[in-house]
N, C-alpha and C. Protein backbone atom coordinates (compact mmCIF):
# COMPACT_ATOMS: atom_id res chain seq x y z
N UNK A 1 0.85 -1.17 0.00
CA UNK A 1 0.00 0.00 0.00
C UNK A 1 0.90 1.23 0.00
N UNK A 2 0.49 2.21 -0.72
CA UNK A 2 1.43 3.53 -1.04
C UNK A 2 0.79 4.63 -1.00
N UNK A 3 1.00 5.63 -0.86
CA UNK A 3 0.44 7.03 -1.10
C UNK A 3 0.62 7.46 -2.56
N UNK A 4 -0.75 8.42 -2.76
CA UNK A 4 -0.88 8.77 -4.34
C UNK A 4 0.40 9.33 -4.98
N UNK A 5 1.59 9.47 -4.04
CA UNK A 5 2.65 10.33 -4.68
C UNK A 5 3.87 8.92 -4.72
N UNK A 6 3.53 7.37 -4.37
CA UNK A 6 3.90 6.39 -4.82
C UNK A 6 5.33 6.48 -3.43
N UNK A 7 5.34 6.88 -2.35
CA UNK A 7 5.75 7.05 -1.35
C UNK A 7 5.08 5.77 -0.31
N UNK A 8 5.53 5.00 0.75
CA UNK A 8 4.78 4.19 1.02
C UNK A 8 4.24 4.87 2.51
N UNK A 9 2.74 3.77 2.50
CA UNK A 9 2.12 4.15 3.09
C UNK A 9 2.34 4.17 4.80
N UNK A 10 1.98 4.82 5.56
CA UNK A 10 2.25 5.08 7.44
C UNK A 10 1.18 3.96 7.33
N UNK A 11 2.60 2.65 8.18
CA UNK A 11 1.77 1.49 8.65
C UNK A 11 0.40 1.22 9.34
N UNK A 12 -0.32 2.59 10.07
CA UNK A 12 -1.36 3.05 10.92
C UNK A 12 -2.46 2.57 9.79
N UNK A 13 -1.93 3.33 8.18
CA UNK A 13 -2.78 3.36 7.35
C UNK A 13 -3.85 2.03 6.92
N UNK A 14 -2.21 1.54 7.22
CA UNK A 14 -2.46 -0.19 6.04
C UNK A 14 -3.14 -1.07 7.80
N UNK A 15 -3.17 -0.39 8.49
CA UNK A 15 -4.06 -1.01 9.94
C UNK A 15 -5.62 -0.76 9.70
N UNK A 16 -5.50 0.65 9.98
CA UNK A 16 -7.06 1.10 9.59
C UNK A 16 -7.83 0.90 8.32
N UNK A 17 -6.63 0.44 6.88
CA UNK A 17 -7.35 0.22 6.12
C UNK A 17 -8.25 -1.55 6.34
N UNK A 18 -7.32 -2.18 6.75
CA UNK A 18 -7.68 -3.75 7.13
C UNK A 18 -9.42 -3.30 8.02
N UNK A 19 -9.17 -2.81 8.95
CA UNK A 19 -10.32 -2.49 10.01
C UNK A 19 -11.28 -2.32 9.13
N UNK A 20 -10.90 -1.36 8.11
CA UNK A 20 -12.49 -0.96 7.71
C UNK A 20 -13.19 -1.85 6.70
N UNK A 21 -12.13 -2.32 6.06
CA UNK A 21 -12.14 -3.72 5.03
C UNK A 21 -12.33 -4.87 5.36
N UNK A 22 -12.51 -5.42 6.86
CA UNK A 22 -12.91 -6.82 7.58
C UNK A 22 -11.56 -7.75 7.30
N UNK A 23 -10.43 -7.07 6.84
CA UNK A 23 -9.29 -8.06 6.66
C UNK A 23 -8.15 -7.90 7.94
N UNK A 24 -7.92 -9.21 8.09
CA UNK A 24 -7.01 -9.61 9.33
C UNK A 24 -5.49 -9.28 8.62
N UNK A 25 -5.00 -8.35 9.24
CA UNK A 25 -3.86 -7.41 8.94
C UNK A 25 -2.50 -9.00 8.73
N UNK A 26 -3.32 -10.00 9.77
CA UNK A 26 -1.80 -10.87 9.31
C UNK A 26 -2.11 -11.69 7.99
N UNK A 27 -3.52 -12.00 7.39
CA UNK A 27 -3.96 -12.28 6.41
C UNK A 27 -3.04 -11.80 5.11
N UNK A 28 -2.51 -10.36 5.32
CA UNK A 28 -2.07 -9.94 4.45
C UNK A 28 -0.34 -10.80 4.28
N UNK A 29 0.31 -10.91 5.54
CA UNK A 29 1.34 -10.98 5.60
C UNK A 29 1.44 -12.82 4.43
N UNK A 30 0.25 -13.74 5.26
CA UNK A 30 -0.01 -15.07 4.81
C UNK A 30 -0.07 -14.59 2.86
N UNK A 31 -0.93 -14.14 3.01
CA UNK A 31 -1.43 -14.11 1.67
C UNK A 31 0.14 -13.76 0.61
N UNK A 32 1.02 -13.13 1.09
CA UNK A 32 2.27 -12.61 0.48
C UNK A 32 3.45 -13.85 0.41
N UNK A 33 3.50 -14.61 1.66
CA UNK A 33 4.06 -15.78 1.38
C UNK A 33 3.64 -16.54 0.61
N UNK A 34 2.50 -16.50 0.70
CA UNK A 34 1.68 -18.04 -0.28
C UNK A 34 1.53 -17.68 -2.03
N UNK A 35 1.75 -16.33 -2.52
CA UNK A 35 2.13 -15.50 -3.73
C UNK A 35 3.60 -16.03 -3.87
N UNK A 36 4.40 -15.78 -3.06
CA UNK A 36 5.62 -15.97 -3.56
C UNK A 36 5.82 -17.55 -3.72
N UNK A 37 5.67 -18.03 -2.91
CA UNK A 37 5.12 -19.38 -2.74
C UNK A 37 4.91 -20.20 -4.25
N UNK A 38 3.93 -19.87 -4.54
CA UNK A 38 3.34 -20.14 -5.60
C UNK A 38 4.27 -19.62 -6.82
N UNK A 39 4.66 -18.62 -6.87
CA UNK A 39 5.59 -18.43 -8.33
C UNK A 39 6.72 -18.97 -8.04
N UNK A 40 6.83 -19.40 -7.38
CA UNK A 40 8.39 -20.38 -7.61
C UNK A 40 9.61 -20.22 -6.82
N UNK A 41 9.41 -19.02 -5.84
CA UNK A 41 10.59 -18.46 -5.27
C UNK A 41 10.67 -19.60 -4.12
N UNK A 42 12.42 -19.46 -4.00
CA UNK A 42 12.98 -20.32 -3.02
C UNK A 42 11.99 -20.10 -1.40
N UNK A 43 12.55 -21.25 -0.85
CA UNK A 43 12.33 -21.01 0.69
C UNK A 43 12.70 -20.22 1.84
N UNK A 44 14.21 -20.07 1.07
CA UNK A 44 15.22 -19.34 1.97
C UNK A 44 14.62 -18.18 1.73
N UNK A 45 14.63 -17.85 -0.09
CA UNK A 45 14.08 -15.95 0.26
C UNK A 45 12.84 -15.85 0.79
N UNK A 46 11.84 -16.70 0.61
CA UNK A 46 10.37 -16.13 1.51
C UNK A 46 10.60 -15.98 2.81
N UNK A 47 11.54 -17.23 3.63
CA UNK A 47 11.60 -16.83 4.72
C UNK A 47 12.37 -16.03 5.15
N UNK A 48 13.06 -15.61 4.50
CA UNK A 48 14.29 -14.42 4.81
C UNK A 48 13.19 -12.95 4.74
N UNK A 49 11.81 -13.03 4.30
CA UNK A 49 11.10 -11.82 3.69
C UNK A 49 10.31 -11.86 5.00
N UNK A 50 9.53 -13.06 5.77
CA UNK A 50 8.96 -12.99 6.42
C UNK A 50 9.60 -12.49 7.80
N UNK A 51 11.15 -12.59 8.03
CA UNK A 51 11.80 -12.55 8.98
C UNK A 51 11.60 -13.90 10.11
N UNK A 52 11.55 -15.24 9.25
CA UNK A 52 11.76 -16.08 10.23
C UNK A 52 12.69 -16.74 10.55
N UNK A 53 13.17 -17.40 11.47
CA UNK A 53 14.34 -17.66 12.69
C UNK A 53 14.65 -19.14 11.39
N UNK A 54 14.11 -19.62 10.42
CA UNK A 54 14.86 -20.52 9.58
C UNK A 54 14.18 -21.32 8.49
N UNK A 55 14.24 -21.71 7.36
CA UNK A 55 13.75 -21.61 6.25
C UNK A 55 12.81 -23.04 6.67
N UNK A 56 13.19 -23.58 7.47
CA UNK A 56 12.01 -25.00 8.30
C UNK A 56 10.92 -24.51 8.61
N UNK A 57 11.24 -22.84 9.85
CA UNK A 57 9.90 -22.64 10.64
C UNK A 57 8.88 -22.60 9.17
N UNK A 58 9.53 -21.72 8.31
CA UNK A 58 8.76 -21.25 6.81
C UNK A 58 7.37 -22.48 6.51
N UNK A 59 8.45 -23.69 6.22
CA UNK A 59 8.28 -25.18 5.40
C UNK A 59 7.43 -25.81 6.66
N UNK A 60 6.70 -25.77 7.77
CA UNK A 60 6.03 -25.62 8.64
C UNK A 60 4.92 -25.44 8.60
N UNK A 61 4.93 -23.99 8.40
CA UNK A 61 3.89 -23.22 8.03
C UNK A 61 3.09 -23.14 6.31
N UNK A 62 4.13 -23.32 5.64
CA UNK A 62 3.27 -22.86 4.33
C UNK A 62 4.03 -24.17 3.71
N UNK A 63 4.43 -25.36 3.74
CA UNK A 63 4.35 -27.01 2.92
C UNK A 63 3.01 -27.28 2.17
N UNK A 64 1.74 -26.84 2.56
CA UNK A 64 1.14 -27.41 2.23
C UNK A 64 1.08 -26.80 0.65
N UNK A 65 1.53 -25.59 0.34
CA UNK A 65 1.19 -24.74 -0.54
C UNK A 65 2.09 -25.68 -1.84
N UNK A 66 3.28 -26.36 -1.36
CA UNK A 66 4.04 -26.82 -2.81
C UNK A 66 3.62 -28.68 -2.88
N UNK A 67 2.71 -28.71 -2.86
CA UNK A 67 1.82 -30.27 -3.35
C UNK A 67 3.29 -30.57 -4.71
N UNK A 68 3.02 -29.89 -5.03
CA UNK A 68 4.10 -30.84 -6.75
C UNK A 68 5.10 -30.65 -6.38
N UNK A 69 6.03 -30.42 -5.40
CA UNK A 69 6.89 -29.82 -5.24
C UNK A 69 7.95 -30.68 -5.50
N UNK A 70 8.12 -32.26 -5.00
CA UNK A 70 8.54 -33.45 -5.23
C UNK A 70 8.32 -34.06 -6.43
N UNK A 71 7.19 -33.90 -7.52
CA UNK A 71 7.20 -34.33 -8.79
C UNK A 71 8.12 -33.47 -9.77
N UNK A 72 7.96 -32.45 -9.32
CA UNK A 72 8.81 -31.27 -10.05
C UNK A 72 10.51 -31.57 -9.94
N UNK A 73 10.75 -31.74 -8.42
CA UNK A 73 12.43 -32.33 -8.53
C UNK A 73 12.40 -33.64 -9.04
N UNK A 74 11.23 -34.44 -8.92
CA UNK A 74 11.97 -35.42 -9.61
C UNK A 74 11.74 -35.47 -11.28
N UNK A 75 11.30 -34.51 -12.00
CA UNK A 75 11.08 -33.93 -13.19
C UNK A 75 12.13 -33.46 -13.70
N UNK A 76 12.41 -32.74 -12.56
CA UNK A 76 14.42 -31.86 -13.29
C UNK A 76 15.28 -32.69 -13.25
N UNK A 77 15.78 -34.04 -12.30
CA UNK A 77 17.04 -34.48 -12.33
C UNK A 77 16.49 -35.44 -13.63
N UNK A 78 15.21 -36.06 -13.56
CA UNK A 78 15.06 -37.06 -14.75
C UNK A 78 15.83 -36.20 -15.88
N UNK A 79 15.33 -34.85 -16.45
CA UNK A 79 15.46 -34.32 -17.41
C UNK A 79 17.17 -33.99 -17.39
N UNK A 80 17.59 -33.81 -16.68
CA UNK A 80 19.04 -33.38 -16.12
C UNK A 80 19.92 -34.97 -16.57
N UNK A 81 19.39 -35.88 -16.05
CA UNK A 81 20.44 -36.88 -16.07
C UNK A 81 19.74 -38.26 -17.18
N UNK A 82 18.24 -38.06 -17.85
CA UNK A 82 17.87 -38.80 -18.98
C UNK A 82 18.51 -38.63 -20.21
């Protein structure tokens, strides 16, 4: 969230905006892992984004999000070493 002059927004903002919008302010934080998540980015950088204590607590919390995640490695070494 930013101000119209593309400056970012006073965190108060992006509080009160959640309040008035019925959205759970950590909703937002979830919803940003599970984006990155999903396009492909490593573990280490999401959890390095979320600020957690190690790329496990991450794989914990959001595993459920990479279902193919194991067909996919075993997709690359096939292709790597077929």
């Amino acid at each position: 969230m930013c101000q119209p002059n593309g400056k970012p927004a006073h965190p108060i903002s992006l509080s009160q905006w959640c309040r008035r919008n019925g959205v759970r302010f950590h909703s937002l934080r979830h919803g940003h892992a599970s984006q990155l998540l999903n396009a492909g980015i490593n573990i280490k950088s999401v959890s390095a984004r979320l600020g957690h204590s190690s790329a496990a607590m991450t794989l914990n919390v959001y595993s459920h999000l990479m279902p193919g995640a194991d067909e996919a490695a075993a997709a690359a070494i096939d292709k790597a070493i077929g």
